[in-house]
PDB file of N, CA and C in Angstrom:
ATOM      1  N   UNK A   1      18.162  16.268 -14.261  1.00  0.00           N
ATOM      2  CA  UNK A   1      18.645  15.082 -14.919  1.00  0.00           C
ATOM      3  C   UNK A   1      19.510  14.298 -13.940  1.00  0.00           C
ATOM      4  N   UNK A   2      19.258  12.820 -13.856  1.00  0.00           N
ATOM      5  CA  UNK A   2      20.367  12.271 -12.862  1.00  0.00           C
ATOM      6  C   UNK A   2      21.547  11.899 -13.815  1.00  0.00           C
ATOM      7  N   UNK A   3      22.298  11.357 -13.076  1.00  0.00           N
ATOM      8  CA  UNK A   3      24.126  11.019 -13.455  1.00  0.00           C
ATOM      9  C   UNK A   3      23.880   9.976 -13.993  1.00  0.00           C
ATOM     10  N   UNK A   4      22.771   8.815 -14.210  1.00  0.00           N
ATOM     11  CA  UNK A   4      22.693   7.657 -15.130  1.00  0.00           C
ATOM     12  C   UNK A   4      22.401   8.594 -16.608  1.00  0.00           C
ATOM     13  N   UNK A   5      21.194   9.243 -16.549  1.00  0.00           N
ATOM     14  CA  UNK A   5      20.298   9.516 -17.687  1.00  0.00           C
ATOM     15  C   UNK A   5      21.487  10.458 -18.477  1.00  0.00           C
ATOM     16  N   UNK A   6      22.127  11.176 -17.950  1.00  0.00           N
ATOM     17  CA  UNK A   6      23.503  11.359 -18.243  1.00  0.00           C
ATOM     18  C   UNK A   6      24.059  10.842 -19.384  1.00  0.00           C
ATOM     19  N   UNK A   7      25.077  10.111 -18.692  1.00  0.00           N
ATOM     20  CA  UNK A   7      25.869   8.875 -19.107  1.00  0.00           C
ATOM     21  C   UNK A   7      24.940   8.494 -20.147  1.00  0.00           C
ATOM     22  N   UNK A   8      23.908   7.616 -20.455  1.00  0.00           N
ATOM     23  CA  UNK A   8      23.234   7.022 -21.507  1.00  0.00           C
ATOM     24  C   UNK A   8      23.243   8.083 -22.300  1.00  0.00           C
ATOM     25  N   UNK A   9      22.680   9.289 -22.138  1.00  0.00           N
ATOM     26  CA  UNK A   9      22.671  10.351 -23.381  1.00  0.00           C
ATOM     27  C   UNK A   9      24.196  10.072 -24.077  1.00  0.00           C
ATOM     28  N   UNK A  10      25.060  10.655 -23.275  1.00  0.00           N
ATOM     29  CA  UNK A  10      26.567  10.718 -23.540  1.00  0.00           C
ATOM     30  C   UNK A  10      26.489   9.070 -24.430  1.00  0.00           C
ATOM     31  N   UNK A  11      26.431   7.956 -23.969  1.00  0.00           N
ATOM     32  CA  UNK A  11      26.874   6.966 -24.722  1.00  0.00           C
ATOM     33  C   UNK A  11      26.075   6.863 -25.774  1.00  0.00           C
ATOM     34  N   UNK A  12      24.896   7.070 -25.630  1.00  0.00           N
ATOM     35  CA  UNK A  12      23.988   7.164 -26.885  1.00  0.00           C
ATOM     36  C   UNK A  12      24.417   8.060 -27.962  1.00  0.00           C
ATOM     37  N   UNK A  13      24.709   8.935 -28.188  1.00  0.00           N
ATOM     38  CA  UNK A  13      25.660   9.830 -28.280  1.00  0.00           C
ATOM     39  C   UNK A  13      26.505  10.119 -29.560  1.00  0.00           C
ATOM     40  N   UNK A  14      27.538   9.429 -28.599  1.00  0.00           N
ATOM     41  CA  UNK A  14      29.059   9.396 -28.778  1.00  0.00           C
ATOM     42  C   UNK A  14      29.189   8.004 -29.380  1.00  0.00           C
ATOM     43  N   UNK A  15      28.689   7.180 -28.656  1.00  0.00           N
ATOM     44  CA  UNK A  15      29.239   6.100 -28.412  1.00  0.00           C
ATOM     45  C   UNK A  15      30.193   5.488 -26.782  1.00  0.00           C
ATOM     46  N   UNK A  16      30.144   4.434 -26.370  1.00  0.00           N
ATOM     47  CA  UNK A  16      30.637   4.063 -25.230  1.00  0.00           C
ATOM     48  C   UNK A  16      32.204   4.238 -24.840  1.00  0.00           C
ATOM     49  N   UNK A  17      32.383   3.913 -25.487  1.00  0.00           N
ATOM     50  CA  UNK A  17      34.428   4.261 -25.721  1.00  0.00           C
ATOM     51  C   UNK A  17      34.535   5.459 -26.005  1.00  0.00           C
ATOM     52  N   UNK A  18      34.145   6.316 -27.281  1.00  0.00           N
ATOM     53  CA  UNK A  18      34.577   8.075 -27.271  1.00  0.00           C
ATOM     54  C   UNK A  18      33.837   8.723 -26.065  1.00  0.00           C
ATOM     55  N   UNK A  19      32.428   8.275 -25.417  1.00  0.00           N
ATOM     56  CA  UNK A  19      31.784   8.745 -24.498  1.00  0.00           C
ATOM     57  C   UNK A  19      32.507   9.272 -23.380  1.00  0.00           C
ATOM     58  N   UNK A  20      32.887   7.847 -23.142  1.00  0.00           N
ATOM     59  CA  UNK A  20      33.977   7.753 -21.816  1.00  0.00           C
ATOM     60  C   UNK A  20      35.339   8.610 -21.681  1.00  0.00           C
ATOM     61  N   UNK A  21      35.801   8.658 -22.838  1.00  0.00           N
ATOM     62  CA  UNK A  21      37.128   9.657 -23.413  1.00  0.00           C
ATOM     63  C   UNK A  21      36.595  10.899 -23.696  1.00  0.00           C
ATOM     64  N   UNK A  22      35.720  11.397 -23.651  1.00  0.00           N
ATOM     65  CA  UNK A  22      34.823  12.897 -23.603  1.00  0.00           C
ATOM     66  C   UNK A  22      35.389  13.599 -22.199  1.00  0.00           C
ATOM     67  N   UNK A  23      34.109  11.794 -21.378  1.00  0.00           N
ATOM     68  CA  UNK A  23      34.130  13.184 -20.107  1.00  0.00           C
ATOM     69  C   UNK A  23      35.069  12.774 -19.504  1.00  0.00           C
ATOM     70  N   UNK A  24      36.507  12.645 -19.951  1.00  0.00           N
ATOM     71  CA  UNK A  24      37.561  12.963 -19.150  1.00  0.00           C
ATOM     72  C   UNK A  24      38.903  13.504 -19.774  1.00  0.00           C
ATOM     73  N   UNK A  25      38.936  13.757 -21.084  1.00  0.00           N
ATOM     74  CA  UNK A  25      40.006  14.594 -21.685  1.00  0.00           C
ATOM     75  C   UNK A  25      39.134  15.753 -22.286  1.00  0.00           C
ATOM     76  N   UNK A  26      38.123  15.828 -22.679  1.00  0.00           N
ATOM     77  CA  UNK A  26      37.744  16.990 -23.298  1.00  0.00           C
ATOM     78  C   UNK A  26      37.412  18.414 -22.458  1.00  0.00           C
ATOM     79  N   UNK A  27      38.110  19.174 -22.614  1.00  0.00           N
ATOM     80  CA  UNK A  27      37.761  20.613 -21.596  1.00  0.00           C
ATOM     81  C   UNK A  27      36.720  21.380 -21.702  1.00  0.00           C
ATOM     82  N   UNK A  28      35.990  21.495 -21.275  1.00  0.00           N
ATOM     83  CA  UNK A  28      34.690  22.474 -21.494  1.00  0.00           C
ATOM     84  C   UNK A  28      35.179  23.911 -21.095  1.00  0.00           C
ATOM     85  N   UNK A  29      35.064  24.500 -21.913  1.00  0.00           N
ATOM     86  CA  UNK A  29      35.639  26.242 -21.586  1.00  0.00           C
ATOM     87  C   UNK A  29      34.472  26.886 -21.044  1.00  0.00           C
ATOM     88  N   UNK A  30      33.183  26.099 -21.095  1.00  0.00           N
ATOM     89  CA  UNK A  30      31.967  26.804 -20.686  1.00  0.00           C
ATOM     90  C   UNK A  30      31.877  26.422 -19.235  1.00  0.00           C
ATOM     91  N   UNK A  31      32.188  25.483 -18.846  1.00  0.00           N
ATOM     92  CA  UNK A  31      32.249  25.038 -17.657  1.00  0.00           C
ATOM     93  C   UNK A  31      33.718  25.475 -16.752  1.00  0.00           C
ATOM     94  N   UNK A  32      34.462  26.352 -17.359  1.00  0.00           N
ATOM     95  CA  UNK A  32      35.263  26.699 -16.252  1.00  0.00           C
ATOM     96  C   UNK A  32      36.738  26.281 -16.534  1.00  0.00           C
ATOM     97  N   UNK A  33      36.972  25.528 -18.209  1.00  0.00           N
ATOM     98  CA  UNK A  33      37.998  24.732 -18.321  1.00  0.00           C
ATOM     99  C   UNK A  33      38.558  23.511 -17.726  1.00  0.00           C
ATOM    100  N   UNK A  34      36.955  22.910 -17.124  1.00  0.00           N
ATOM    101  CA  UNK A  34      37.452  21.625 -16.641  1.00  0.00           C
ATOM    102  C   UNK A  34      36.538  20.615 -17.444  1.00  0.00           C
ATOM    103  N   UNK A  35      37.045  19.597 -17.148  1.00  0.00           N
ATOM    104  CA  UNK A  35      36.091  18.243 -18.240  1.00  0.00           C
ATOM    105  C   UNK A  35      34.597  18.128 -17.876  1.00  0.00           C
ATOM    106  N   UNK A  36      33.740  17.309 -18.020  1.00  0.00           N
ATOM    107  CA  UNK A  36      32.839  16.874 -18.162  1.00  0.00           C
ATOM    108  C   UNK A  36      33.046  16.019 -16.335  1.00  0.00           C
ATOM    109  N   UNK A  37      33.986  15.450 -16.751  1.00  0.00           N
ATOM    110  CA  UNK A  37      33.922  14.675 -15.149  1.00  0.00           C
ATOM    111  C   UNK A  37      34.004  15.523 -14.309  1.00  0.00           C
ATOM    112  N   UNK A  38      35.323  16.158 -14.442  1.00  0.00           N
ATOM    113  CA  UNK A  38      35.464  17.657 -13.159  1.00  0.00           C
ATOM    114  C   UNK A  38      34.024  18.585 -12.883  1.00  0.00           C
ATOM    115  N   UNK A  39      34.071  19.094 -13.904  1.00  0.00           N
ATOM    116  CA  UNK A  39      32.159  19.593 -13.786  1.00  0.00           C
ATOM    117  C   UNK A  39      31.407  18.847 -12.276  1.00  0.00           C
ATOM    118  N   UNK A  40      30.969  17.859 -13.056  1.00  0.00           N
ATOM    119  CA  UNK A  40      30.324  17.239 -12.571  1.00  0.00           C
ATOM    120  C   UNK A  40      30.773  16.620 -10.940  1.00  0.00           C
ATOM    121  N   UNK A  41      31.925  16.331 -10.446  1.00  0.00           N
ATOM    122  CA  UNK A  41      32.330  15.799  -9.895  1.00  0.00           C
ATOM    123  C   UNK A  41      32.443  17.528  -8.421  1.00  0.00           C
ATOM    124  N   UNK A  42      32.571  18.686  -9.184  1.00  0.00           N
ATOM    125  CA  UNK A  42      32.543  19.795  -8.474  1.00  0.00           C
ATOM    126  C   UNK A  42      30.895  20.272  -8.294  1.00  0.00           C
ATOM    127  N   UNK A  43      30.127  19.313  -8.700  1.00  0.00           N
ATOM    128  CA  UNK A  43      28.633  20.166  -8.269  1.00  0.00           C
ATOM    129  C   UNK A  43      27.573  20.421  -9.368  1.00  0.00           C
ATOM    130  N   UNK A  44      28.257  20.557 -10.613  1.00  0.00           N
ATOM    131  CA  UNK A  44      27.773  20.909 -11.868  1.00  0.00           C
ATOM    132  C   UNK A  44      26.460  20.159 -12.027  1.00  0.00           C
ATOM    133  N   UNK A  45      25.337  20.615 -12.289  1.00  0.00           N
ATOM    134  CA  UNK A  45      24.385  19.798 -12.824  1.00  0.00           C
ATOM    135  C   UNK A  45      24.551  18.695 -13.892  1.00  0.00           C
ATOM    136  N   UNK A  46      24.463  17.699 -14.141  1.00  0.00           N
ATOM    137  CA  UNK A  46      24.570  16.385 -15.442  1.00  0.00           C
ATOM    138  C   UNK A  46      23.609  17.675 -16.791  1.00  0.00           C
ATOM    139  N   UNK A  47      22.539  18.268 -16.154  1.00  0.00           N
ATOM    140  CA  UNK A  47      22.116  18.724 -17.899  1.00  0.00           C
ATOM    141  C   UNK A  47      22.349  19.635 -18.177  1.00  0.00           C
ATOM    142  N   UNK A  48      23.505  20.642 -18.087  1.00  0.00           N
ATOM    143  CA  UNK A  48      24.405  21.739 -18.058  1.00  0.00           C
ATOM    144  C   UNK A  48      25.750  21.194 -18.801  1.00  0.00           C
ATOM    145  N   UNK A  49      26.089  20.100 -18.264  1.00  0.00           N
ATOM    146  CA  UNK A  49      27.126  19.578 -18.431  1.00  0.00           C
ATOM    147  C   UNK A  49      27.246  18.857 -19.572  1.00  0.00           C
ATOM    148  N   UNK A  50      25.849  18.023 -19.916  1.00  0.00           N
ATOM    149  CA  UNK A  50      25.548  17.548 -20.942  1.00  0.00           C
ATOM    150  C   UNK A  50      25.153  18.451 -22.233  1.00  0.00           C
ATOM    151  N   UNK A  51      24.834  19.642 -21.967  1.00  0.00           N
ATOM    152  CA  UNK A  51      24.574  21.080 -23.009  1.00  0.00           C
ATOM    153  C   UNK A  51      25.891  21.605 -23.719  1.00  0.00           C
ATOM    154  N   UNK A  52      26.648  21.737 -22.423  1.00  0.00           N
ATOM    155  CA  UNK A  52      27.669  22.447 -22.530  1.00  0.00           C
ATOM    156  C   UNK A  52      28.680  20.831 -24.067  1.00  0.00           C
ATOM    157  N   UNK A  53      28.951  19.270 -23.431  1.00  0.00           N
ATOM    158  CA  UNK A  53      29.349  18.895 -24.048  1.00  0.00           C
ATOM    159  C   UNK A  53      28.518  19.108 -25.821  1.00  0.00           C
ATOM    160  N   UNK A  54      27.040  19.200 -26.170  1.00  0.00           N
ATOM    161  CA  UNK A  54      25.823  19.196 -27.132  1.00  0.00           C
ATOM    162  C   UNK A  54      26.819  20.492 -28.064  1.00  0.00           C
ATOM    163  N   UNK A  55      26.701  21.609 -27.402  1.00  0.00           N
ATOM    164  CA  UNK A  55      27.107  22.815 -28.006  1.00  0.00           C
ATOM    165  C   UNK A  55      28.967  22.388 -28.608  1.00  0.00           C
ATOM    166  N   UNK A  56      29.564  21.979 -27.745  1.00  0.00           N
ATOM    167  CA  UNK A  56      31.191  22.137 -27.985  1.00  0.00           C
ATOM    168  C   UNK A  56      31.049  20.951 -29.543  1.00  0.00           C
ATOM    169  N   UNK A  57      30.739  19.791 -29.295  1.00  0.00           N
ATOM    170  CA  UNK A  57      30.546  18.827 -30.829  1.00  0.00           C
ATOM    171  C   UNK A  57      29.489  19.352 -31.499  1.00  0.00           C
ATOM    172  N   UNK A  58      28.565  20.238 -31.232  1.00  0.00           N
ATOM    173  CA  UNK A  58      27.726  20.940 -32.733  1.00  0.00           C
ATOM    174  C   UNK A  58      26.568  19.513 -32.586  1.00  0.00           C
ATOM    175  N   UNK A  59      25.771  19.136 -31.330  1.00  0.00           N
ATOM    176  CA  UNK A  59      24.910  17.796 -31.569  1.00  0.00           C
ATOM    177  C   UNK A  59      23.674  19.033 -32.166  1.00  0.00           C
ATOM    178  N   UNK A  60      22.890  18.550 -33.072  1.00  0.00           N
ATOM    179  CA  UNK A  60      21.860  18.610 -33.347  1.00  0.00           C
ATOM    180  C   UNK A  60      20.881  19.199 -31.892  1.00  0.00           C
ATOM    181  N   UNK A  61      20.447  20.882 -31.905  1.00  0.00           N
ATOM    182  CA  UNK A  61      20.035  20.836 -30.686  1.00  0.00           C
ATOM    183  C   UNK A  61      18.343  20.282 -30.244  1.00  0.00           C
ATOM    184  N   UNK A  62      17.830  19.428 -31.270  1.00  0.00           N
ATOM    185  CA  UNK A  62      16.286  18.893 -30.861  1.00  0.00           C
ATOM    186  C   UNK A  62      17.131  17.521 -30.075  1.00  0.00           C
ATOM    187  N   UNK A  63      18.323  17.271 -29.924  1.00  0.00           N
ATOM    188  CA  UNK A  63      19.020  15.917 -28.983  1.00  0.00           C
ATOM    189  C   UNK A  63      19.463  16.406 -27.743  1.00  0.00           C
ATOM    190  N   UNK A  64      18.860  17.939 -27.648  1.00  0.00           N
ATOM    191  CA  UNK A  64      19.846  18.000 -26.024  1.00  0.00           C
ATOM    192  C   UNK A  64      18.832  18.034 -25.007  1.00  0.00           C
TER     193      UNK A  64
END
């Protein structure tokens, strides 16, 4: 998955404003206790990162 297709999931989502406030206050404990940005910003794959956010809000998993 690239870092756009990403992001659109995430805003599609969430929405554009909570999207954005996801991946940077919300902690992923699956990822190591760092956000969505940190993840990502350390190497993390976007569709790991995007799973990991799917599972923590309970998305419907035929959307991940």
């Amino acid at each position: 998955m690239r870092l756009t297709e990403f992001n659109e999931l995430v805003h599609g989502e969430f929405g554009r404003l909570y999207g954005e406030s996801l991946l940077v206050d919300h902690v992923l404990l699956s990822m190591g206790g760092k956000t969505a940005a940190q993840a990502i910003e350390d190497g993390r794959e976007p569709r790991d990162v995007w799973r990991a956010l799917c599972a923590d809000f309970e998305v419907p998993r035929h959307r991940w």
